[in-house]
C-alpha atoms as a PDB file:
ATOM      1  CA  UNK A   1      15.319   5.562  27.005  1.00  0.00           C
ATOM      2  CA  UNK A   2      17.836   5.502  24.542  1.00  0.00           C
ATOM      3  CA  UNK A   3      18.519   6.252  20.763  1.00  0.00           C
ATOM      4  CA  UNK A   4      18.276   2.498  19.849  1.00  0.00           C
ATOM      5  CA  UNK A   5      14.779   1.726  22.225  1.00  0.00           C
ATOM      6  CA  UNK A   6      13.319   5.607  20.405  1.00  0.00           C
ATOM      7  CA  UNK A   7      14.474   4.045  16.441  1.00  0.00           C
ATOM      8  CA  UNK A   8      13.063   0.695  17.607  1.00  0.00           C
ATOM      9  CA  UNK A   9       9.332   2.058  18.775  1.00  0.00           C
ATOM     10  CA  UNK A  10       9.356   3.956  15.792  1.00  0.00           C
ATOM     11  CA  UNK A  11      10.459   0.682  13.315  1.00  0.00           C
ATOM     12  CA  UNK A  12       7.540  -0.849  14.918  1.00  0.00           C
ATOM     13  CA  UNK A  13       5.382   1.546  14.691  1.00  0.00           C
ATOM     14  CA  UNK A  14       5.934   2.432  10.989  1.00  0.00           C
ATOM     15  CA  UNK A  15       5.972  -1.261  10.232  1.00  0.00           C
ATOM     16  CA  UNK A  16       2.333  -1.643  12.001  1.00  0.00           C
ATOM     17  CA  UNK A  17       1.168   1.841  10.106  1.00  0.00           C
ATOM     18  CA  UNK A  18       2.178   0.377   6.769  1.00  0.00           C
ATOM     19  CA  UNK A  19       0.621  -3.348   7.443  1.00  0.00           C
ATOM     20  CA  UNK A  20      -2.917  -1.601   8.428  1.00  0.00           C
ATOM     21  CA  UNK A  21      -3.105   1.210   5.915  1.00  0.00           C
ATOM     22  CA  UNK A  22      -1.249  -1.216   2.755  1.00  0.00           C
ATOM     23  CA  UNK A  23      -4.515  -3.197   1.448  1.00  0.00           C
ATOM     24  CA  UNK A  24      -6.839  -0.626   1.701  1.00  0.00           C
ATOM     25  CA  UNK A  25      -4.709   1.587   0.135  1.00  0.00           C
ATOM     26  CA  UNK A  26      -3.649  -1.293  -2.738  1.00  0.00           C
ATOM     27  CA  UNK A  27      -7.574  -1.858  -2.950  1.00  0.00           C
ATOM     28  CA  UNK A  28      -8.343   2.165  -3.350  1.00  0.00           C
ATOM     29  CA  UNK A  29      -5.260   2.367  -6.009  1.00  0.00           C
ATOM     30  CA  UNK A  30      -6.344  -0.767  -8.104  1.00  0.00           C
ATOM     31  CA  UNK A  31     -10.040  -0.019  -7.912  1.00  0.00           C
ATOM     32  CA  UNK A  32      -9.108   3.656  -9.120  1.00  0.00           C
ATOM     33  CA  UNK A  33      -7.153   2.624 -11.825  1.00  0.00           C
ATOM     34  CA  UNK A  34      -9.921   0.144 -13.230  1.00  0.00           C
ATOM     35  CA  UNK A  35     -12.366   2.553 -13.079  1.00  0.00           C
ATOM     36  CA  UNK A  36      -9.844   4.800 -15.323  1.00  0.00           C
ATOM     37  CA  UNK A  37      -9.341   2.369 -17.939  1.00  0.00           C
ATOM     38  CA  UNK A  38     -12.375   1.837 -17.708  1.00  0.00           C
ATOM     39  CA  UNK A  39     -13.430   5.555 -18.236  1.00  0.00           C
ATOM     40  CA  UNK A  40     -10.761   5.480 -20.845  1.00  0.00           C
ATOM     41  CA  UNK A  41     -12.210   2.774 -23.133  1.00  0.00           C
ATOM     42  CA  UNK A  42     -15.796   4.589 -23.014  1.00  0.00           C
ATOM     43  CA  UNK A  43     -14.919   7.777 -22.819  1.00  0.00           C
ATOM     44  CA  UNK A  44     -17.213   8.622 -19.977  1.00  0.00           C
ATOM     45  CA  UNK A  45     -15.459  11.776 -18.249  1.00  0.00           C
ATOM     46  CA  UNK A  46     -18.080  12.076 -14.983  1.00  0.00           C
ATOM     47  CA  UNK A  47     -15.907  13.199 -11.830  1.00  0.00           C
ATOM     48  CA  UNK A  48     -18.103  11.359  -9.571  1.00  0.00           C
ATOM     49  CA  UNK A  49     -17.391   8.160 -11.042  1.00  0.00           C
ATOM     50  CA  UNK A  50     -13.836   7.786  -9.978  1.00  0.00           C
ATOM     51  CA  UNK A  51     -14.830   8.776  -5.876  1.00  0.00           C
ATOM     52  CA  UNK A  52     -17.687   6.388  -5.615  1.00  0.00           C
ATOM     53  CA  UNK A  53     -15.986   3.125  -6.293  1.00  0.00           C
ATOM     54  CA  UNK A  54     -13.492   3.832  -4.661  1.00  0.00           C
ATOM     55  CA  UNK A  55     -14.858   4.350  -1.669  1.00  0.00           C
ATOM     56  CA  UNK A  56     -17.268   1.894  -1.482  1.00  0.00           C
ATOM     57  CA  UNK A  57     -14.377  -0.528  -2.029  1.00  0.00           C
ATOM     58  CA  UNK A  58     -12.393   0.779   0.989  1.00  0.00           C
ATOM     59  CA  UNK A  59     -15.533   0.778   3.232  1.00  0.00           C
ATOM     60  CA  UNK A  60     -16.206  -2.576   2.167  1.00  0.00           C
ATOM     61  CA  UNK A  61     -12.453  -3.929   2.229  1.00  0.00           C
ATOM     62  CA  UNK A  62     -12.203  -1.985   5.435  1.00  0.00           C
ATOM     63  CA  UNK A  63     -15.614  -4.074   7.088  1.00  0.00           C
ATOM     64  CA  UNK A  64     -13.681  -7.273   5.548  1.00  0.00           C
ATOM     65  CA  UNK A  65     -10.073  -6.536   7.094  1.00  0.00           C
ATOM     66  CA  UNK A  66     -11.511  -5.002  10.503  1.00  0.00           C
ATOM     67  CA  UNK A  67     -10.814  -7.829  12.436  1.00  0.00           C
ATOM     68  CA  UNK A  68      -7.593  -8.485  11.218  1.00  0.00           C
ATOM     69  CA  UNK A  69      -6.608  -4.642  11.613  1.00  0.00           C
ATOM     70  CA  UNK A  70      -7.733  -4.387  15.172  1.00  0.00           C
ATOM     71  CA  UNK A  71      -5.706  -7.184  16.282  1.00  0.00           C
ATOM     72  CA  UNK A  72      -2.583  -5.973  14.590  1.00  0.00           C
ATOM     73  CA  UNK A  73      -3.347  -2.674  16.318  1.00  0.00           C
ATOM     74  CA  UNK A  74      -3.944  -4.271  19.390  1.00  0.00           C
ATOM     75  CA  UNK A  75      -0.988  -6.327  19.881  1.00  0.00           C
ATOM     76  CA  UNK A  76       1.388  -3.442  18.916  1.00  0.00           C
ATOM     77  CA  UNK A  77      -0.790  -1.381  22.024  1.00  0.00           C
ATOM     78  CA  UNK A  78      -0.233  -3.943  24.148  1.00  0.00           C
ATOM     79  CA  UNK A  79       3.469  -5.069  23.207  1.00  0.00           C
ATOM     80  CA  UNK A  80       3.953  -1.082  23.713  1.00  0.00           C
ATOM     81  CA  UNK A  81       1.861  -0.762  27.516  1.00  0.00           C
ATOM     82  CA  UNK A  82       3.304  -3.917  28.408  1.00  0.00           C
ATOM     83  CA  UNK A  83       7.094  -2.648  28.465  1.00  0.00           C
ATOM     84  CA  UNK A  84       6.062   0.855  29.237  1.00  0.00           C
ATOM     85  CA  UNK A  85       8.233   0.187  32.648  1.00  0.00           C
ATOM     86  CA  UNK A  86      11.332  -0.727  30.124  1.00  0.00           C
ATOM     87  CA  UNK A  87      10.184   2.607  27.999  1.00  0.00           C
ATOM     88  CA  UNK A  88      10.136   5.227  31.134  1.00  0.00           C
ATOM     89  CA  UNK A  89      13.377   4.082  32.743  1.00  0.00           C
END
């Protein structure tokens, strides 16, 4: 294996880690900052009503975008097993 296969797994990989984690992370950030305007313009200060929301978003976004996510995953597991020969020689 050489330096260009080693920078191209890890391309891929960071380029699958970014398209799987990117909307739940976007829907976590722009739930979060919705509750904090929201918080703002009432001046409510309770802690736990930043964490709930948010993660009741990302569980639900995450039951929404499982399908997608496991195929993503899966492809890049199988693109990587399938040249595994190309990856050990």
């Amino acid at each position: 294996m050489n330096e260009h296969t080693i920078m191209d797994l890890g391309r891929q990989a960071m380029t699958v880690l970014m398209l799987v984690t990117g909307p739940l992370l976007l829907v976590g950030m722009t739930v979060g900052l919705l509750v904090s305007v929201l918080q703002t313009i009432t001046s409510i200060r309770e802690q736990t009503l930043t964490f709930v929301p948010k993660m009741a978003a990302v569980a639900t976004a995450t039951l929404i975008l499982l399908p997608w996510l496991l195929s993503k995953l899966c492809e890049f597991t199988l693109a990587l097993l399938g040249n595994l020969n190309h990856y050990a020689s």
